[in-house]
PDB file of N, CA and C in Angstrom:
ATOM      1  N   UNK A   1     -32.245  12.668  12.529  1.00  0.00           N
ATOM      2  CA  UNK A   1     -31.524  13.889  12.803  1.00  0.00           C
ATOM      3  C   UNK A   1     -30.962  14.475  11.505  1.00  0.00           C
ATOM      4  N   UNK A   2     -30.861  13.560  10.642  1.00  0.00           N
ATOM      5  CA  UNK A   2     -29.791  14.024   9.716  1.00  0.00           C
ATOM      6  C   UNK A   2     -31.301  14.849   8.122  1.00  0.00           C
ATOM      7  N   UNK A   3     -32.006  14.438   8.294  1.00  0.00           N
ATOM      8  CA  UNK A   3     -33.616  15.462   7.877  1.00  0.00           C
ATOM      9  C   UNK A   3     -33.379  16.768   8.571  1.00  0.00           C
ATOM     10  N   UNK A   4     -33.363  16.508  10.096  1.00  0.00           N
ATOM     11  CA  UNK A   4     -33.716  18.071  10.289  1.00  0.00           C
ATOM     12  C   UNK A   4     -32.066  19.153  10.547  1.00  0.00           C
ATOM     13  N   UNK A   5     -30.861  18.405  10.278  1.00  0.00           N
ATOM     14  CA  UNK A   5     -29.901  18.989   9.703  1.00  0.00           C
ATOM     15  C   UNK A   5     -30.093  19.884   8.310  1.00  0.00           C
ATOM     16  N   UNK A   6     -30.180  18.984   7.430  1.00  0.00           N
ATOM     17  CA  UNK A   6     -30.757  19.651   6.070  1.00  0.00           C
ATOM     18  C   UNK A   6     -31.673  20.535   6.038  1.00  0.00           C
ATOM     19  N   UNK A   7     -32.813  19.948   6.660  1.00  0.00           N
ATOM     20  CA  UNK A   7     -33.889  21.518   6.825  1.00  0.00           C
ATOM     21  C   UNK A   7     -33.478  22.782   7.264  1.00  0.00           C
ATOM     22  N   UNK A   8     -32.600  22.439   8.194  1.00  0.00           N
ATOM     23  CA  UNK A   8     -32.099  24.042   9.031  1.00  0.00           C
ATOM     24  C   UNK A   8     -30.723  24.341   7.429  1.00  0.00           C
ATOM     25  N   UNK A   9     -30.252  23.706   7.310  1.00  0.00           N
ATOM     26  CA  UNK A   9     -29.378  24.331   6.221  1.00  0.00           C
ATOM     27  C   UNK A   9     -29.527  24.613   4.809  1.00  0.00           C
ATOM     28  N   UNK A  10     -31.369  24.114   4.730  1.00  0.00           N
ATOM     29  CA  UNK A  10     -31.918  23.934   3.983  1.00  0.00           C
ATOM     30  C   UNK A  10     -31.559  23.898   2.422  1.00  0.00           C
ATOM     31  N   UNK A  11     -30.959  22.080   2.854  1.00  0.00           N
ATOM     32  CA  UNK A  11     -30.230  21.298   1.933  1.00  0.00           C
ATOM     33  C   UNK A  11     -31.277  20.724   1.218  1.00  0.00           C
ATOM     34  N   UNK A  12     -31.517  20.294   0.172  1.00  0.00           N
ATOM     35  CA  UNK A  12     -32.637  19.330  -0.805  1.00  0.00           C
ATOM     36  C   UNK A  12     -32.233  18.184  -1.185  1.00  0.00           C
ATOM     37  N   UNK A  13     -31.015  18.083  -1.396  1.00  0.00           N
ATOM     38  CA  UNK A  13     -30.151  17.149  -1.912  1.00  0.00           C
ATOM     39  C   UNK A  13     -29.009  15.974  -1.033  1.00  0.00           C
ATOM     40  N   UNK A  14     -29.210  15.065  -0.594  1.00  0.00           N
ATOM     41  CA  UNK A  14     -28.275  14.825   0.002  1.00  0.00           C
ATOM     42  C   UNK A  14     -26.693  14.722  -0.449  1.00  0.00           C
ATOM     43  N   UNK A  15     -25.595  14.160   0.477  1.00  0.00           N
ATOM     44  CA  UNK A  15     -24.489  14.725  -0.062  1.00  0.00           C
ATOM     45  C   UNK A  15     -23.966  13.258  -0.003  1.00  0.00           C
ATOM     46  N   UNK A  16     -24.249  12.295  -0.798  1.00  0.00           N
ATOM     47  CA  UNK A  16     -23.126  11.306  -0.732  1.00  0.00           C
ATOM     48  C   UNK A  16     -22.858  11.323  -2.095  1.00  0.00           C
ATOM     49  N   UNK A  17     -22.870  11.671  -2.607  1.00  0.00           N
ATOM     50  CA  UNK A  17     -22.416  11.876  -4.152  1.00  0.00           C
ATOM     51  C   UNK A  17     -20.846  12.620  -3.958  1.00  0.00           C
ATOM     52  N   UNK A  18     -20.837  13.402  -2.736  1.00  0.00           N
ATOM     53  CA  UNK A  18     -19.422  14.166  -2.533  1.00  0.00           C
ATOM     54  C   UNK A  18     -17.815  13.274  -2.347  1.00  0.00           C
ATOM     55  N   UNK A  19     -17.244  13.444  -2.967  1.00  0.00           N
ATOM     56  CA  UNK A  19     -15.861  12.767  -2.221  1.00  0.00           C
ATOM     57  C   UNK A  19     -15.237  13.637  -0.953  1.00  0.00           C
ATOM     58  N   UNK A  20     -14.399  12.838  -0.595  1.00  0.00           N
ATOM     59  CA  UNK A  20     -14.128  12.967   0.854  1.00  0.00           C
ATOM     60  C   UNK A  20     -12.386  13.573   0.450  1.00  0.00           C
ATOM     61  N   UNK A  21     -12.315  14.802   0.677  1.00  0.00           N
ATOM     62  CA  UNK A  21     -10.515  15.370   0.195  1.00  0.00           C
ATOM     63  C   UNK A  21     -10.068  15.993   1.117  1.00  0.00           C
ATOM     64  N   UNK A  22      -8.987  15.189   1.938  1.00  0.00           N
ATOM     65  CA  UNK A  22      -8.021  15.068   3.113  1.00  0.00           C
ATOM     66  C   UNK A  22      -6.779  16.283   2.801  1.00  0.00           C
ATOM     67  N   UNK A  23      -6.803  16.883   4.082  1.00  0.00           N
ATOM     68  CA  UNK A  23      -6.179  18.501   4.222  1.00  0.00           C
ATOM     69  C   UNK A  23      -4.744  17.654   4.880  1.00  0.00           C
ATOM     70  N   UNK A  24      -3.760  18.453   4.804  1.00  0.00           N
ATOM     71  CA  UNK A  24      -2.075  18.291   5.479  1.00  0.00           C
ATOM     72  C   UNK A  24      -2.873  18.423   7.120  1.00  0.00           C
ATOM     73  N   UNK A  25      -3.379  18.966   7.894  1.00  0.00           N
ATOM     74  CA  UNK A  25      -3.769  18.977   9.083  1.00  0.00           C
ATOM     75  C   UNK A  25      -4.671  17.488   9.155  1.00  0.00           C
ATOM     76  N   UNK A  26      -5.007  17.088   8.626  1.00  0.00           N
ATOM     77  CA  UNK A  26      -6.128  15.807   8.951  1.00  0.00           C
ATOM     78  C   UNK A  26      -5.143  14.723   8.509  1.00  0.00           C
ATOM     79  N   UNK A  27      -4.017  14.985   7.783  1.00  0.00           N
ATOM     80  CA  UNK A  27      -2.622  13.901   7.274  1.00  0.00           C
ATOM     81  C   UNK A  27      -1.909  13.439   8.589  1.00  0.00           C
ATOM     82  N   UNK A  28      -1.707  14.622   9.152  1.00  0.00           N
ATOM     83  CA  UNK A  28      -0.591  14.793   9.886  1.00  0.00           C
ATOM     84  C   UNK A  28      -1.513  14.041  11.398  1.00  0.00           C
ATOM     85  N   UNK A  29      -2.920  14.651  11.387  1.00  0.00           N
ATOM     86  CA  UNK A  29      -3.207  13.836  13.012  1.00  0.00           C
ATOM     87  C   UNK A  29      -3.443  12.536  12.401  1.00  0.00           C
ATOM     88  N   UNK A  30      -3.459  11.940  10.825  1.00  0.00           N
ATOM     89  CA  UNK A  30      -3.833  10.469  10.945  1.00  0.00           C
ATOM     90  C   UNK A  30      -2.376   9.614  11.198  1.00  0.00           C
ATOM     91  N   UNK A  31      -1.498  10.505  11.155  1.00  0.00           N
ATOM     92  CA  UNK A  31      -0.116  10.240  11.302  1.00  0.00           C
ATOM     93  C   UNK A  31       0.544   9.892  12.676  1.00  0.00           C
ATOM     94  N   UNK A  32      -0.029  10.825  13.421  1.00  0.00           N
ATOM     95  CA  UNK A  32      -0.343  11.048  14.801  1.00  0.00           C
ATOM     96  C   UNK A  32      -1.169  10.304  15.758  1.00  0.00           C
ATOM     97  N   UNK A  33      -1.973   9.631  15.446  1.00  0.00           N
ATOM     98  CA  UNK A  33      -2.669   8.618  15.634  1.00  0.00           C
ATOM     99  C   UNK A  33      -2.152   7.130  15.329  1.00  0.00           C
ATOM    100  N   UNK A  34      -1.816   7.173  14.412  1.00  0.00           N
ATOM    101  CA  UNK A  34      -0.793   5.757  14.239  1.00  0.00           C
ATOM    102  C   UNK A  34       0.118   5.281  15.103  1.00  0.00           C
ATOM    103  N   UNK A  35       0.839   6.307  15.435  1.00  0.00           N
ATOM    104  CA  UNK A  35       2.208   6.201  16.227  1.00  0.00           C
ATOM    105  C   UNK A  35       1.767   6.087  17.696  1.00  0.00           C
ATOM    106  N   UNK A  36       0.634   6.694  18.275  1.00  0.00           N
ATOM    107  CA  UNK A  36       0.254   6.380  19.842  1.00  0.00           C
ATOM    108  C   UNK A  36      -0.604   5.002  19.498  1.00  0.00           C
ATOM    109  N   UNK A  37      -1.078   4.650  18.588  1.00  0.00           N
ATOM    110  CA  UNK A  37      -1.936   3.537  18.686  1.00  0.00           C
ATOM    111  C   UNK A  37      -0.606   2.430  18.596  1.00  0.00           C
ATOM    112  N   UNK A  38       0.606   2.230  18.080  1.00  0.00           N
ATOM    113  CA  UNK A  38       1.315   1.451  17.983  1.00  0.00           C
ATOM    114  C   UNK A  38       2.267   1.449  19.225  1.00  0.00           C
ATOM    115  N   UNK A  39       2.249   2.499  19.885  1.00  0.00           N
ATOM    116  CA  UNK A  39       2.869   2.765  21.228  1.00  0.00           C
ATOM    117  C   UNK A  39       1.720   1.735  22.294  1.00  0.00           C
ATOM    118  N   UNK A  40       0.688   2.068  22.218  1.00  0.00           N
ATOM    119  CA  UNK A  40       0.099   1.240  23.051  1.00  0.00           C
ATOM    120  C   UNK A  40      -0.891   2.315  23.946  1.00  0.00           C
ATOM    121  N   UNK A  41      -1.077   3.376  23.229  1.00  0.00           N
ATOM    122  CA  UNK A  41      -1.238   4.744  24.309  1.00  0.00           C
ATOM    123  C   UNK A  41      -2.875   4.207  24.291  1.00  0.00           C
ATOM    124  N   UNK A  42      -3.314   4.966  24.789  1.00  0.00           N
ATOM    125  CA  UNK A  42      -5.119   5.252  25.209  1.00  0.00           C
ATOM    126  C   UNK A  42      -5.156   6.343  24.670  1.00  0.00           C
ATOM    127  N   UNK A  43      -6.093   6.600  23.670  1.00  0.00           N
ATOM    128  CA  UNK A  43      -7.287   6.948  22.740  1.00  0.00           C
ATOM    129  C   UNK A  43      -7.891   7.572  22.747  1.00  0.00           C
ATOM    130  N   UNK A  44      -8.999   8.144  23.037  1.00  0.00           N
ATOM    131  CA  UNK A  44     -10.271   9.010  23.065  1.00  0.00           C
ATOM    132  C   UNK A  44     -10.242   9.667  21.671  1.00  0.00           C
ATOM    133  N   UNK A  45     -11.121   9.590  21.024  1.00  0.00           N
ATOM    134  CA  UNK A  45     -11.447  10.347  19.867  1.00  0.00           C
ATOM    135  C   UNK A  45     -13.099  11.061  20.416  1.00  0.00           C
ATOM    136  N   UNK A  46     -13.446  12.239  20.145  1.00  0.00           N
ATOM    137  CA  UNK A  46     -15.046  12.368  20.457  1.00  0.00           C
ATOM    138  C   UNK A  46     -15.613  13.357  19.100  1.00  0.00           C
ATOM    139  N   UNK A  47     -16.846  13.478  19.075  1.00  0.00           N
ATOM    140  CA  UNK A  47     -17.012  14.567  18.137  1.00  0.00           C
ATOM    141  C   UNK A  47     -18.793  14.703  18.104  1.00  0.00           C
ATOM    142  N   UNK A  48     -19.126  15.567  17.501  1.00  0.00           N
ATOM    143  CA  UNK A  48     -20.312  15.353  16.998  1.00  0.00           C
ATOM    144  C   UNK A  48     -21.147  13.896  16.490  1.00  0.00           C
ATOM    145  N   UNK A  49     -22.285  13.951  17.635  1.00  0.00           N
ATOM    146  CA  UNK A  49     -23.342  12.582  17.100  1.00  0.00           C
ATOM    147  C   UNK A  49     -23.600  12.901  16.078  1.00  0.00           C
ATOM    148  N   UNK A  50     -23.362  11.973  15.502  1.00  0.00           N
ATOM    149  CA  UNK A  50     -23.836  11.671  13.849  1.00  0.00           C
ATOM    150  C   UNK A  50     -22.715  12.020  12.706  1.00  0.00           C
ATOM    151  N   UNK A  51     -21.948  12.264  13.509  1.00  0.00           N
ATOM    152  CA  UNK A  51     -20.764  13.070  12.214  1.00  0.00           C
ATOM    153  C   UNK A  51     -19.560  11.905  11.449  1.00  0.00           C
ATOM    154  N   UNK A  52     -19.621  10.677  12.131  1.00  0.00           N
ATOM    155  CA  UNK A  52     -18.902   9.579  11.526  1.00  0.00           C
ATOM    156  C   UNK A  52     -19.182   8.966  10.267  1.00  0.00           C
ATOM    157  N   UNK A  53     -18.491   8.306  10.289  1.00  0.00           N
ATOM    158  CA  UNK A  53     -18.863   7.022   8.944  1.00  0.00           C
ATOM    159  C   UNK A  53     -19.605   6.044   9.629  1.00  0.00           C
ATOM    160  N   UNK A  54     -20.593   5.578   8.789  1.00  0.00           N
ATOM    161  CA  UNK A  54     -21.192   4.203   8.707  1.00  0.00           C
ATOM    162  C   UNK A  54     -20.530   3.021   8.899  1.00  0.00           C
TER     163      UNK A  54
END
């Protein structure tokens, strides 16, 4: 999938050479996430197949 991503955006290069630079909105829900996971809450995260880390 991740070939015919690039083709349609018609990328040549792949992108792991990129670093990964965390916004005050992506701070604040990892912040946010901490505190229900230590509460004991239930979870759901969802997103795009293929869009995670390895």
């Amino acid at each position: 999938m991740f070939s015919e991503v690039m083709e349609f955006f018609g990328l040549e290069k792949e992108l792991d050479h990129l670093g990964f630079f965390e916004t005050t909105s992506q701070k604040h829900l990892a912040k946010e996430l901490k505190v229900a996971i230590a509460q004991g809450r239930l979870i759901a995260l969802s997103g795009v197949v293929g869009i995670g880390t390895e």
